[in-house]
N, C-alpha and C. Protein backbone atom coordinates (compact mmCIF):
# COMPACT_ATOMS: atom_id res chain seq x y z
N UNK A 1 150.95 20.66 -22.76
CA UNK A 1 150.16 21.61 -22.01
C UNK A 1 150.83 22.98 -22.15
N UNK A 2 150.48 24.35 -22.55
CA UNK A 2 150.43 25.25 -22.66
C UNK A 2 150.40 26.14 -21.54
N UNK A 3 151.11 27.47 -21.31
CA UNK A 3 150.81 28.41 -20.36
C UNK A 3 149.67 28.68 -19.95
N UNK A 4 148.54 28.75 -20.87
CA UNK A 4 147.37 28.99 -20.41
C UNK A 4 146.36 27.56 -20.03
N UNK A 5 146.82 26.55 -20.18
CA UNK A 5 146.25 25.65 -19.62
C UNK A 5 146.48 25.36 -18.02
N UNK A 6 147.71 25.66 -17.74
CA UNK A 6 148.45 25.63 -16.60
C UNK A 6 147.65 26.71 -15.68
N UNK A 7 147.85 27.89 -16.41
CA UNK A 7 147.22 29.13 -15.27
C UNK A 7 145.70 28.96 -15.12
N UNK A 8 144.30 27.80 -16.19
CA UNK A 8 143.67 27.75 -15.89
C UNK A 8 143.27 26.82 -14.98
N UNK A 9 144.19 25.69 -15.24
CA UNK A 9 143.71 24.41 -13.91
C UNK A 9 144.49 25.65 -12.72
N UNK A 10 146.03 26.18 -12.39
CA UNK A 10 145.94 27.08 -11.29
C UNK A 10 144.23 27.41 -10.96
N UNK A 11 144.02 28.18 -11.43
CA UNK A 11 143.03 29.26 -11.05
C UNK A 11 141.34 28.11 -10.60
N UNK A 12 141.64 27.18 -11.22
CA UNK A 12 140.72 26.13 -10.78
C UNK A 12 140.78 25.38 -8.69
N UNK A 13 142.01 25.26 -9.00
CA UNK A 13 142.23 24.38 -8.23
C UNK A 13 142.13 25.42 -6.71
N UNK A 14 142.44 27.11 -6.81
CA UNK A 14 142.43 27.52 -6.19
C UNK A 14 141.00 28.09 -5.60
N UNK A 15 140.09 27.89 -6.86
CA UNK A 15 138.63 27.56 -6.05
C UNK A 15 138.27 26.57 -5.63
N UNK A 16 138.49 25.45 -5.76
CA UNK A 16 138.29 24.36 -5.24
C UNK A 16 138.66 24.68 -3.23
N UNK A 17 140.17 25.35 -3.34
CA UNK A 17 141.04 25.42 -2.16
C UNK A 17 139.39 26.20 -1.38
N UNK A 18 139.21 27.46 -2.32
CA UNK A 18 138.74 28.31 -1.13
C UNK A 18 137.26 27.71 -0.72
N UNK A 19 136.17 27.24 -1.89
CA UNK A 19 135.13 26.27 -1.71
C UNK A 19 135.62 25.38 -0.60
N UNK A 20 136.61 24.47 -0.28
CA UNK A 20 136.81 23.61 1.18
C UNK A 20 136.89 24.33 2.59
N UNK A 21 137.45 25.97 2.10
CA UNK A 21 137.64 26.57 3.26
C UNK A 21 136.37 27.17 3.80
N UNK A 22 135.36 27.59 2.82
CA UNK A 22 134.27 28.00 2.55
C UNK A 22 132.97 26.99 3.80
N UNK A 23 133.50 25.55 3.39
CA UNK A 23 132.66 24.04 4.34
C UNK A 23 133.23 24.31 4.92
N UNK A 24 134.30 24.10 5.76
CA UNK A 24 134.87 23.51 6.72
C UNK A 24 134.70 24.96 7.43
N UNK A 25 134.78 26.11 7.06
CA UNK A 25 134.37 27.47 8.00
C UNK A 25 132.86 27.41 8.80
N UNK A 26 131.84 27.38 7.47
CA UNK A 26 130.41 26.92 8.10
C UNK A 26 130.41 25.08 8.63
N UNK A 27 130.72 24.95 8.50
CA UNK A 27 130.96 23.44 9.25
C UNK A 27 130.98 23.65 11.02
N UNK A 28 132.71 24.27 10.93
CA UNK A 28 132.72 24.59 12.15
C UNK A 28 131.54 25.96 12.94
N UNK A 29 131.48 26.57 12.30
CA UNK A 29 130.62 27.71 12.96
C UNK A 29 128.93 26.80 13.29
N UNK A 30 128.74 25.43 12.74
CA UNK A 30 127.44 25.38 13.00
C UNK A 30 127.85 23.65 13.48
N UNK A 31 129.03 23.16 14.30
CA UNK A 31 129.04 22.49 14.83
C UNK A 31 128.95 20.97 14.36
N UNK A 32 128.75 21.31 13.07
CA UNK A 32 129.04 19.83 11.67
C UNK A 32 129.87 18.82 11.82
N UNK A 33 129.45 17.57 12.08
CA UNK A 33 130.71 16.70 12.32
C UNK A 33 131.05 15.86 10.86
N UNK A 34 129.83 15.94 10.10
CA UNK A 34 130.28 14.94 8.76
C UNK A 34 129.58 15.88 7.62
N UNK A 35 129.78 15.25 6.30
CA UNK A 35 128.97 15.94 5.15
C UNK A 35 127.80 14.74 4.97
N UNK A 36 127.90 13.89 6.16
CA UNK A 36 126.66 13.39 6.00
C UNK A 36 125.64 13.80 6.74
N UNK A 37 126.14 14.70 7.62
CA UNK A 37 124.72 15.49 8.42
C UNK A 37 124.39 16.53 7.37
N UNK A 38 124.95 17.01 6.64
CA UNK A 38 124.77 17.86 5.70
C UNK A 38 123.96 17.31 4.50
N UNK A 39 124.47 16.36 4.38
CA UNK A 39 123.24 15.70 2.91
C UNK A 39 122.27 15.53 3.35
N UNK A 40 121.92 14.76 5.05
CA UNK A 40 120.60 14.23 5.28
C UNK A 40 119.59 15.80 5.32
N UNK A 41 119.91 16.71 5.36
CA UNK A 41 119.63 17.89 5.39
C UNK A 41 119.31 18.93 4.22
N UNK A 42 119.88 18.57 3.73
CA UNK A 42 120.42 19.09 1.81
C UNK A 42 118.99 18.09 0.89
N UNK A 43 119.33 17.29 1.13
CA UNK A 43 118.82 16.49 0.22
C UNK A 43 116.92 16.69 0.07
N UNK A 44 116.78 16.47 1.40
CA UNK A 44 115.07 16.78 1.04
C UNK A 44 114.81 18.56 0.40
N UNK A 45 115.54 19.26 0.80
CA UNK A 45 115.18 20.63 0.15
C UNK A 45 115.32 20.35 -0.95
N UNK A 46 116.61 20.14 -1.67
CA UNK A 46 116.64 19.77 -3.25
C UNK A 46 115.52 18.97 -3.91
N UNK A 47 114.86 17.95 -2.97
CA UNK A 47 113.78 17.55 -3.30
C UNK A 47 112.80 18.05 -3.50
N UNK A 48 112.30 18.37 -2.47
CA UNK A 48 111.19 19.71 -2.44
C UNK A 48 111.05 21.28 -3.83
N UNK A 49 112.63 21.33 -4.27
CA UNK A 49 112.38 22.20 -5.47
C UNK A 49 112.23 21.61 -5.97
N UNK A 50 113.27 20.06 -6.20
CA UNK A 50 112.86 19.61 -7.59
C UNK A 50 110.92 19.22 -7.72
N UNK A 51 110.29 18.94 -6.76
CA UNK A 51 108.96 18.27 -6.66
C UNK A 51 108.48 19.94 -7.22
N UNK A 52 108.65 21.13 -6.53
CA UNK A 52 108.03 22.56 -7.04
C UNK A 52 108.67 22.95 -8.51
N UNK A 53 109.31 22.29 -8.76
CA UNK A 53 109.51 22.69 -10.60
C UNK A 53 108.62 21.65 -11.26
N UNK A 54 108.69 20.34 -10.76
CA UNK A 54 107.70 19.40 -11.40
C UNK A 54 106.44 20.28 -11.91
N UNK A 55 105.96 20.09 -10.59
CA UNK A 55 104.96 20.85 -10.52
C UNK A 55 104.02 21.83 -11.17
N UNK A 56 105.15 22.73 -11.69
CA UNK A 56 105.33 24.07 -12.31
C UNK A 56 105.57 23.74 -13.96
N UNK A 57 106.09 22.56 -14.34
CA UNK A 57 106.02 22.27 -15.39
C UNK A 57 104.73 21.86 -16.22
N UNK A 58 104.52 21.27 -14.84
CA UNK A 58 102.69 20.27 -15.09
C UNK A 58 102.22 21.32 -15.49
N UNK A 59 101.97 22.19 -14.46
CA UNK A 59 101.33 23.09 -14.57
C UNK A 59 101.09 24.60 -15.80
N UNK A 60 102.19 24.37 -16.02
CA UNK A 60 102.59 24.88 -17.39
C UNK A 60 102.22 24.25 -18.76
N UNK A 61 102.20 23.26 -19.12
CA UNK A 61 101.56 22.02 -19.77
C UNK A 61 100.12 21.82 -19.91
N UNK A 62 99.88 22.03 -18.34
CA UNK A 62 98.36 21.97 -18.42
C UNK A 62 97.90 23.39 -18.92
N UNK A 63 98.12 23.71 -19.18
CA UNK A 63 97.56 25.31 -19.77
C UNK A 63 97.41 25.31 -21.38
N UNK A 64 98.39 24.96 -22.18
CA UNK A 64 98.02 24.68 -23.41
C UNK A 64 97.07 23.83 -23.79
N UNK A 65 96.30 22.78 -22.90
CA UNK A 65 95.24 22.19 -23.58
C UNK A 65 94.05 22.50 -23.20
């Protein structure tokens, strides 16, 4: 491993650090007890785009014929 491999996992790991500080800040400010109240929450929106890109694809598709 090389100097610059070193300073890039550093520089990795120290976003990782601030991304946890990042949750656990809005966590606490909105009273979060798990990241599973957070997925049950997360998850249907991600759904919902992914269903509005579907969508948008169809729909895109359907236009060339």
């Amino acid at each position: 491993m090389n100097k610059q491999s070193v300073i890039a996992i550093a520089e990795g790991l120290k976003q990782i650090e601030d991304g946890v500080e990042k949750i656990q800040k809005v966590m606490r400010e909105q009273n979060i007890k798990s990241i599973k109240e957070v997925a049950a929450e997360l998850i249907p929106m991600l759904k919902a785009d992914d269903d509005e890109i579907n969508e948008s694809i169809i729909a895109h598709l359907g236009k060339d014929n």
